[in-house]
Protein backbone atom coordinates (compact mmCIF):
# COMPACT_ATOMS: atom_id res chain seq x y z
CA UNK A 1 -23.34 -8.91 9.41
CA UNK A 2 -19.35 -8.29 8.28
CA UNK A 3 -18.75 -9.59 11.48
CA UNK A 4 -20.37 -12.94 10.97
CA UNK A 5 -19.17 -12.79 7.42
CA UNK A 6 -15.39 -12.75 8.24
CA UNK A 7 -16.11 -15.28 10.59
CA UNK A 8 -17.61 -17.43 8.43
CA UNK A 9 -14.86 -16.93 5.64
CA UNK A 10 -11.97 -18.30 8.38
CA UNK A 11 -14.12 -20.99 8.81
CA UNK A 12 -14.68 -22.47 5.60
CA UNK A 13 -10.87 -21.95 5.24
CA UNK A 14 -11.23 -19.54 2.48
CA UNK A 15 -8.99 -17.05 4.88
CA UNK A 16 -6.42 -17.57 7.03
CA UNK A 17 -7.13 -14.46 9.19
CA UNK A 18 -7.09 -11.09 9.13
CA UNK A 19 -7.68 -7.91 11.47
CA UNK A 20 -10.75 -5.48 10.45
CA UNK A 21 -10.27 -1.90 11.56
CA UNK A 22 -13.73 0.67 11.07
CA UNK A 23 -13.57 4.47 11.68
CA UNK A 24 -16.68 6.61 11.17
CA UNK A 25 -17.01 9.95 12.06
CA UNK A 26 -13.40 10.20 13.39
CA UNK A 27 -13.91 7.42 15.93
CA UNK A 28 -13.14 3.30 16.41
CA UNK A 29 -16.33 1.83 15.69
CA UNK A 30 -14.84 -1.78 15.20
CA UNK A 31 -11.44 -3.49 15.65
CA UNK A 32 -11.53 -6.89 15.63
CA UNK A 33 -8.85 -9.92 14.57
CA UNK A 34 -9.68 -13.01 12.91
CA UNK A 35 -8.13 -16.81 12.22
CA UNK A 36 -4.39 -17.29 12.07
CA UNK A 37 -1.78 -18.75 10.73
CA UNK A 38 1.68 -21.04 10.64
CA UNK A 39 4.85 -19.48 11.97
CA UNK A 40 8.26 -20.20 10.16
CA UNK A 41 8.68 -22.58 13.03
CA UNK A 42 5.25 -24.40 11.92
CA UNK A 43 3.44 -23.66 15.32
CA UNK A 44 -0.29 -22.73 15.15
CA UNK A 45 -0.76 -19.16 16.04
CA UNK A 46 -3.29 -16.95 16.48
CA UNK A 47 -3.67 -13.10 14.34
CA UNK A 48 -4.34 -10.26 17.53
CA UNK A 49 -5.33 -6.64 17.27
CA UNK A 50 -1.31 -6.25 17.37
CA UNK A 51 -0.67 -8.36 14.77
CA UNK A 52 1.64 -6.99 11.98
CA UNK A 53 1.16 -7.77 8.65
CA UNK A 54 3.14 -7.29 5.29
CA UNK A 55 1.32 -4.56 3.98
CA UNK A 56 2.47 -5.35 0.12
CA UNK A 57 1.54 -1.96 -2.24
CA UNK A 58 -0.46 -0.25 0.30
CA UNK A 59 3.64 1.00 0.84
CA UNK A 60 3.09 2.67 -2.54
CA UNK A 61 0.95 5.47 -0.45
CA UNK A 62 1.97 4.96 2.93
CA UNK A 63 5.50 5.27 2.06
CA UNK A 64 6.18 6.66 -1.16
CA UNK A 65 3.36 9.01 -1.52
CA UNK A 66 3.93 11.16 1.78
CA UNK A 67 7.42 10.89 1.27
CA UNK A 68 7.64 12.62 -2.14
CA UNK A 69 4.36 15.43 -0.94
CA UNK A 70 6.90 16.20 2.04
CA UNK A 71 9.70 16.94 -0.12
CA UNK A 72 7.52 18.93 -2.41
CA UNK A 73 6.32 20.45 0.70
CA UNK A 74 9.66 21.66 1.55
CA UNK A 75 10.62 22.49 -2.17
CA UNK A 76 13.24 19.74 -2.52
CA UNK A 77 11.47 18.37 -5.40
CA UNK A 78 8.40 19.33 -7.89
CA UNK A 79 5.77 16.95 -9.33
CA UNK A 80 6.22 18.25 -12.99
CA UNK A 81 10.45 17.64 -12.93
CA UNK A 82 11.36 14.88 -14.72
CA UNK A 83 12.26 11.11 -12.93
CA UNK A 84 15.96 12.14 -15.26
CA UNK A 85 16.53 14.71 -12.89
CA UNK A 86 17.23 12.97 -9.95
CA UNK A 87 18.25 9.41 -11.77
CA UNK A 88 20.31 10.56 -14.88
CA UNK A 89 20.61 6.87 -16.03
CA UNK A 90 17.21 6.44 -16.68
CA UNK A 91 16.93 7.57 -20.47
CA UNK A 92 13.54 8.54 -20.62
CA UNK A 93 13.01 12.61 -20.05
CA UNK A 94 9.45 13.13 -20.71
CA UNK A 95 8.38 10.52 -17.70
CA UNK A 96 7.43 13.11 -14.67
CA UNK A 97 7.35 12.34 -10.93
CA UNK A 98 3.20 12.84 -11.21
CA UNK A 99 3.55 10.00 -14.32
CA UNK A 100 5.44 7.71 -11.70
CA UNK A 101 2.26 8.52 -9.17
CA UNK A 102 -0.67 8.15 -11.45
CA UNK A 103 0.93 5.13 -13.00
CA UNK A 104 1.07 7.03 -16.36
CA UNK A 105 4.74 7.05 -16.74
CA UNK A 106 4.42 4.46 -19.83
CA UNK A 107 6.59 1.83 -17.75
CA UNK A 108 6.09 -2.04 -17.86
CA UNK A 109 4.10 -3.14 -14.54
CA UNK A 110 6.47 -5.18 -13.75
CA UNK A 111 9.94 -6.58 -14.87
CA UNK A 112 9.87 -10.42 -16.17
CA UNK A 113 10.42 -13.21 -14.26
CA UNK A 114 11.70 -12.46 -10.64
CA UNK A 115 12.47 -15.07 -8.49
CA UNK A 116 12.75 -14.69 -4.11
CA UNK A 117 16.52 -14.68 -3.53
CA UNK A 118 18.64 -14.20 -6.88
CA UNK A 119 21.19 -12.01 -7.40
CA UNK A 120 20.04 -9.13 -10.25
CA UNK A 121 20.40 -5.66 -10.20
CA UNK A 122 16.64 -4.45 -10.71
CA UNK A 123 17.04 -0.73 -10.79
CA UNK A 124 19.73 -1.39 -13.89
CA UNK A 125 17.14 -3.37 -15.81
CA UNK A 126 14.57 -0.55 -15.15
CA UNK A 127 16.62 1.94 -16.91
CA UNK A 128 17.37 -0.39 -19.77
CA UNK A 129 13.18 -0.75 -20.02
CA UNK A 130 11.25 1.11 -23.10
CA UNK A 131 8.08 2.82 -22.61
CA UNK A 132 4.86 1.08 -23.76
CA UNK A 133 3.20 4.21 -24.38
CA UNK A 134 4.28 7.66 -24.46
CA UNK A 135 3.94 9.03 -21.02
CA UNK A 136 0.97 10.92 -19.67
CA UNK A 137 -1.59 9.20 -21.89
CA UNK A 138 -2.68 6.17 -20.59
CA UNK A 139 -2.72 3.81 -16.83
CA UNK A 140 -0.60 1.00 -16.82
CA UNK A 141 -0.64 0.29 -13.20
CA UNK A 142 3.59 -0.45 -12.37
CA UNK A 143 5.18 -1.08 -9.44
CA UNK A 144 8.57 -0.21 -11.25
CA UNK A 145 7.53 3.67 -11.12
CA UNK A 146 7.57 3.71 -7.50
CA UNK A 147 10.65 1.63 -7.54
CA UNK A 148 11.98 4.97 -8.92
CA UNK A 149 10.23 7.53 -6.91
CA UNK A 150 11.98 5.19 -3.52
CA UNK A 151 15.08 6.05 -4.98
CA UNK A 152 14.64 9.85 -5.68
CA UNK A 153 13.17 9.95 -1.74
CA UNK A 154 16.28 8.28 -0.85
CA UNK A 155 18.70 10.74 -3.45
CA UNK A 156 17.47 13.53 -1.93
CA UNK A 157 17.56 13.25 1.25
CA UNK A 158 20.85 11.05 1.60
CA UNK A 159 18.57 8.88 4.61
CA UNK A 160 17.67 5.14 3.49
CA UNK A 161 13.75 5.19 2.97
CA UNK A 162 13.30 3.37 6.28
CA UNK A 163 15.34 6.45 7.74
CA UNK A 164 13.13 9.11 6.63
CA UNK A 165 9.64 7.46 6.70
CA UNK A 166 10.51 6.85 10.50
CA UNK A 167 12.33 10.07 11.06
CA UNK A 168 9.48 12.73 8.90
CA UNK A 169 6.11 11.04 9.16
CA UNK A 170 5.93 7.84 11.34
CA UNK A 171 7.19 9.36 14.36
CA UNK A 172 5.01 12.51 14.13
CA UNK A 173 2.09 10.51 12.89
CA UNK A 174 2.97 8.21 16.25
CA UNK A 175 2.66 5.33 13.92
CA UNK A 176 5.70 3.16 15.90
CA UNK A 177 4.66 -0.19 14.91
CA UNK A 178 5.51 0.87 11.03
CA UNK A 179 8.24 -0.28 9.75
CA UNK A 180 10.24 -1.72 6.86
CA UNK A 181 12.73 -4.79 7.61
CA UNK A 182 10.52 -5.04 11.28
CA UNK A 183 13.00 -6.01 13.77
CA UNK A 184 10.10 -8.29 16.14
CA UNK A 185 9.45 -10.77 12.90
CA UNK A 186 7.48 -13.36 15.38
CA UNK A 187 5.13 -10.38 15.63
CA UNK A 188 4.34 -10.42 11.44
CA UNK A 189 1.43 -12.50 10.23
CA UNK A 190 3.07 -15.28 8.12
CA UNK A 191 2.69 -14.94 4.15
CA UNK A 192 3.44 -17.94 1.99
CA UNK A 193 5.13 -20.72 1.76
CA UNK A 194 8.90 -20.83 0.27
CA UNK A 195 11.60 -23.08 0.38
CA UNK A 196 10.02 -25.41 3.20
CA UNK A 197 9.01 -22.50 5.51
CA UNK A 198 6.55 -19.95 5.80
CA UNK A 199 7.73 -16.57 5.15
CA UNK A 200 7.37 -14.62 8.22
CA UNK A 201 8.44 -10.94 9.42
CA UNK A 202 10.45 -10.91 5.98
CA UNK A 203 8.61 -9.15 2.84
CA UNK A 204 6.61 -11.19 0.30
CA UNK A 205 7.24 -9.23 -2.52
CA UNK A 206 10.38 -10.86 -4.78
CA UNK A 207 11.38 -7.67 -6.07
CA UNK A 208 11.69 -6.01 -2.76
CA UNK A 209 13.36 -8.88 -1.02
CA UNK A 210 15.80 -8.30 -3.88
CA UNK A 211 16.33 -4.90 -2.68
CA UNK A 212 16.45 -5.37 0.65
CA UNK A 213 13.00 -5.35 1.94
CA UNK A 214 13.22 -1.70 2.01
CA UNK A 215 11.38 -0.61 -1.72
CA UNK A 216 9.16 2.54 -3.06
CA UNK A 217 6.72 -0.39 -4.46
CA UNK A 218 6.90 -3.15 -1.43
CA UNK A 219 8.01 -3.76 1.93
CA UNK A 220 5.82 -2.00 4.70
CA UNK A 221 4.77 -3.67 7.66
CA UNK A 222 2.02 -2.19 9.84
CA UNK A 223 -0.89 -2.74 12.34
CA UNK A 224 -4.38 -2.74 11.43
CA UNK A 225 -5.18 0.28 13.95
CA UNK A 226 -1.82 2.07 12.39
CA UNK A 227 -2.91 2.20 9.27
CA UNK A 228 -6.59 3.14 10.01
CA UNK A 229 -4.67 6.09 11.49
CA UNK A 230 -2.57 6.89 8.47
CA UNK A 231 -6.50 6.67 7.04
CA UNK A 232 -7.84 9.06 9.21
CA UNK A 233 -4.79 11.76 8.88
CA UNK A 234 -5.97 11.94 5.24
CA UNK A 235 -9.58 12.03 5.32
CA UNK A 236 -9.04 14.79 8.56
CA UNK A 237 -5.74 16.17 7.45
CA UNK A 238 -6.14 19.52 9.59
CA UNK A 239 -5.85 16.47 12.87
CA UNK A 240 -1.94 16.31 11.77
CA UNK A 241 0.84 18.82 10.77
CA UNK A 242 3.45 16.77 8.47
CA UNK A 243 1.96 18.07 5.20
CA UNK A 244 -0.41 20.60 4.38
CA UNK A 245 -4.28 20.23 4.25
CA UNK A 246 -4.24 21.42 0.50
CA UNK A 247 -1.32 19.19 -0.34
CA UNK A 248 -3.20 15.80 0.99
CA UNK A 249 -6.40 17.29 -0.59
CA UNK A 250 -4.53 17.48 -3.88
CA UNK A 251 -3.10 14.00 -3.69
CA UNK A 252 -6.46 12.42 -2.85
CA UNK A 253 -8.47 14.03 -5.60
CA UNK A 254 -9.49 12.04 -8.74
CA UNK A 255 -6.89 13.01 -11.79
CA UNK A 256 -8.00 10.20 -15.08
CA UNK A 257 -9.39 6.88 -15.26
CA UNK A 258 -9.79 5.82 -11.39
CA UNK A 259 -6.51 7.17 -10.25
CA UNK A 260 -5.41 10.11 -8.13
CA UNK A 261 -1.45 10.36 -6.71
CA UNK A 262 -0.67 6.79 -5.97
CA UNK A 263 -4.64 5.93 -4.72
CA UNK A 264 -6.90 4.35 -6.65
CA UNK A 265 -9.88 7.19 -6.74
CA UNK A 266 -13.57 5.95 -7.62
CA UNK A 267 -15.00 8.49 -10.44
CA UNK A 268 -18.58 6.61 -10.39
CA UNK A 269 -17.19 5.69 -13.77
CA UNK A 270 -15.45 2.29 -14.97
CA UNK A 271 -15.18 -0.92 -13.52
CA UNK A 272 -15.65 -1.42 -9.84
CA UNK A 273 -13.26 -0.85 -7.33
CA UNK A 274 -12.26 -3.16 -4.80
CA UNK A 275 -14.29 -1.41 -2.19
CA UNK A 276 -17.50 -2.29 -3.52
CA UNK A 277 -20.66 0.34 -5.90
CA UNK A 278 -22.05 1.49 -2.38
CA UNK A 279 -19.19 3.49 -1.49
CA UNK A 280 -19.30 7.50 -2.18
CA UNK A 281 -17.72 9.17 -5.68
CA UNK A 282 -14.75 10.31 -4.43
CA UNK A 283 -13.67 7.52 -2.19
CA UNK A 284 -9.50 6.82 -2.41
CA UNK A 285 -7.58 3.93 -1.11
CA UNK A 286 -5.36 1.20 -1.97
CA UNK A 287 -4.70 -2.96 -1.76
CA UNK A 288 -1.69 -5.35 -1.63
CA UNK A 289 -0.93 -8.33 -3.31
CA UNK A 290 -0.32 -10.12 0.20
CA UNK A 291 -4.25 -9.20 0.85
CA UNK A 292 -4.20 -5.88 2.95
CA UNK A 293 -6.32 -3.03 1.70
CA UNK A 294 -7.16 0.62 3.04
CA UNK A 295 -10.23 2.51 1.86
CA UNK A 296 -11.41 6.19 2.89
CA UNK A 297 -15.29 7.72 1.99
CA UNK A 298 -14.51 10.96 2.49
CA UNK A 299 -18.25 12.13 2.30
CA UNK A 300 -19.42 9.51 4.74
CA UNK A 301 -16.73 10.04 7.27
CA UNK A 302 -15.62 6.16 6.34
CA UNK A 303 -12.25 4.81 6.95
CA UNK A 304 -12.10 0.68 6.33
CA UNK A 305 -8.63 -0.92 7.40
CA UNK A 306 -8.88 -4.88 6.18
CA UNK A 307 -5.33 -6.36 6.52
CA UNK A 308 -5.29 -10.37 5.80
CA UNK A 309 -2.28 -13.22 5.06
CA UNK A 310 -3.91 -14.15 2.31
CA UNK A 311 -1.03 -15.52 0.49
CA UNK A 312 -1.01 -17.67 3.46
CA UNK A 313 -3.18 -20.53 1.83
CA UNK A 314 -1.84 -19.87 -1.90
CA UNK A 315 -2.13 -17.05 -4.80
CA UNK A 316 -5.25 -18.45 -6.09
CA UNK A 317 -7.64 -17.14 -4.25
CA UNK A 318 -10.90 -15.28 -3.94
CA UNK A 319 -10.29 -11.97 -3.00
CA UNK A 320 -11.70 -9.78 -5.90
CA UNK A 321 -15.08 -11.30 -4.31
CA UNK A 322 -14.13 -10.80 -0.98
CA UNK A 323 -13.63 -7.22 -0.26
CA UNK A 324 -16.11 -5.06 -2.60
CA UNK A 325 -18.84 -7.88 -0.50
CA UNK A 326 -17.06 -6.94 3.03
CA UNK A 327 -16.78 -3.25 2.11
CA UNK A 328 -20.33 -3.26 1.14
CA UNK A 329 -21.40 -4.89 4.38
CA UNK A 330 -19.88 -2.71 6.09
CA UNK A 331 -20.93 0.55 4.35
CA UNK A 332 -24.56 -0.32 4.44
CA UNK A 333 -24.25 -1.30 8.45
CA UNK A 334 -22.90 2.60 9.76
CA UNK A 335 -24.33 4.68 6.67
């Protein structure tokens, strides 16, 4: 019934492609690739089981997330110290690391205008930024938070956030196709079109690109099977041994208003979540902006990888419809 579905969205052109990736019970119960898309060189191609694809925010807890629980982990860093501590330009001492993950931190969502390519120095206009609210009291979803927390990761530990994602959890996690900046671009799904060209193995996101394609907010590329593994290590956290059972536990549990640290938790309350009403209280994941999305039911043993090029055919699109239908599908085919 998904199956059919996803077909039948390719087909009517209102996808370009995309590669679906279902664990239940801690087993590949479907992995399948759909449609395709233009390379920079305009040639027709086809989206494989291998495909990579510009994984947009789902960085924000791929990346970000296990990076900052590994230096809590090994006491390098604490949630309740202040962002100040690590960036002493940034004039704003009540905003915590934990703010910065739960999107509470008060910050804009985004800084104004950004355009692919021009020359600005985003992290100085981040500290120049006022708070919109004082932090702790309220979600303002903001990439510019995890803008931040990149650069603490990157303070710390002196490595470049490529360095020590590879280095401390892709390489134990034996997630090699993950990668910022990935150096086989003809592999990447194309995103959009810029400047006469699709953009292809390069990141989408303008603020990233800016900063190198390496960002705490932006610039992950993955496989649809290597994420669904990243998936699985937190729903069965005991299966690796980069951070602690309890410490994945805590980051996956429901803190205020839909959010835990850096995933989107579903309280039963509030408006729906992009994965759909069927899916258990309790269940975390995460989308991006270029159409990828991962989404764990931890009481149903559930873990739904859905990576697309969305952005391929345009920003307007219909993807608020799309995935809480697919995810529904496919939660009422294996529950």
């Amino acid at each position: 019934m998904f199956d059919q579905y996803l077909r039948d969205l390719v087909k009517n052109h209102e996808l370009p492609g995309a590669v679906l990736h279902v664990q239940h019970n801690g087993e590949t119960v479907f992995h399948n690739a759909y449609g395709g898309y233009i390379d920079r060189e305009q040639n027709a191609c086809l989206i494989t089981k291998h495909t990579l694809f510009d994984l947009a925010s789902l960085t924000k807890v791929m990346a970000t997330l296990p990076s900052i629980l590994w230096l809590v982990e090994n006491r390098q860093l604490e949630l309740d110290h202040s962002v100040q501590t690590y960036i002493p330009e940034f004039k704003h001492p009540d905003v915590k690391i934990k703010h910065a993950l739960t999107h509470t931190s008060g910050l804009p969502a985004d800084l104004k205008q950004v355009k692919r390519g021009e020359q600005r120095d985003l992290l100085l206009e981040i500290m120049k930024l006022e708070l919109l609210h004082p932090s702790g009291k309220q979600v303002q979803y903001s990439d510019l938070g995890m803008i931040l927390l990149g650069k603490i990761v990157e303070k710390i530990t002196g490595l470049s956030l490529d360095a020590f994602t590879k280095d401390y959890l892709y390489t134990p996690w034996g997630m090699t196709d993950t990668t910022f900046n990935p150096k086989e671009p003809d592999r990447a799904a194309s995103t959009e079109w810029f400047q006469n060209r699709y953009i292809q193995g390069e990141v989408h996101d303008e603020k990233a690109f800016i900063l190198r394609g390496m960002s705490g907010h932006a610039g992950l590329f993955g496989t649809a099977s290597e994420v669904g593994r990243f998936g699985h290590y937190f729903l069965n956290p005991d299966d690796q041994g980069v951070l602690s059972t309890s410490r994945i536990k805590q980051a996956t549990a429901h803190q205020e208003q839909n959010r835990g640290l850096g995933f989107e938790v579903w309280s039963g309350r509030g408006a729906e979540l992009s994965c759909g009403r069927r899916w258990s209280e309790g269940s975390f994941g995460h989308t991006g902006f270029t159409g990828t999305s991962l989404w764990i039911d931890p009481k149903e043993k559930l873990v739904v990888t859905f990576l697309t090029n969305m952005v391929h055919y345009g920003r307007k699109h219909q993807m608020n419809r799309i995935r809480p239908h697919l995810h529904s599908l496919i939660h009422s085919s294996f529950i």
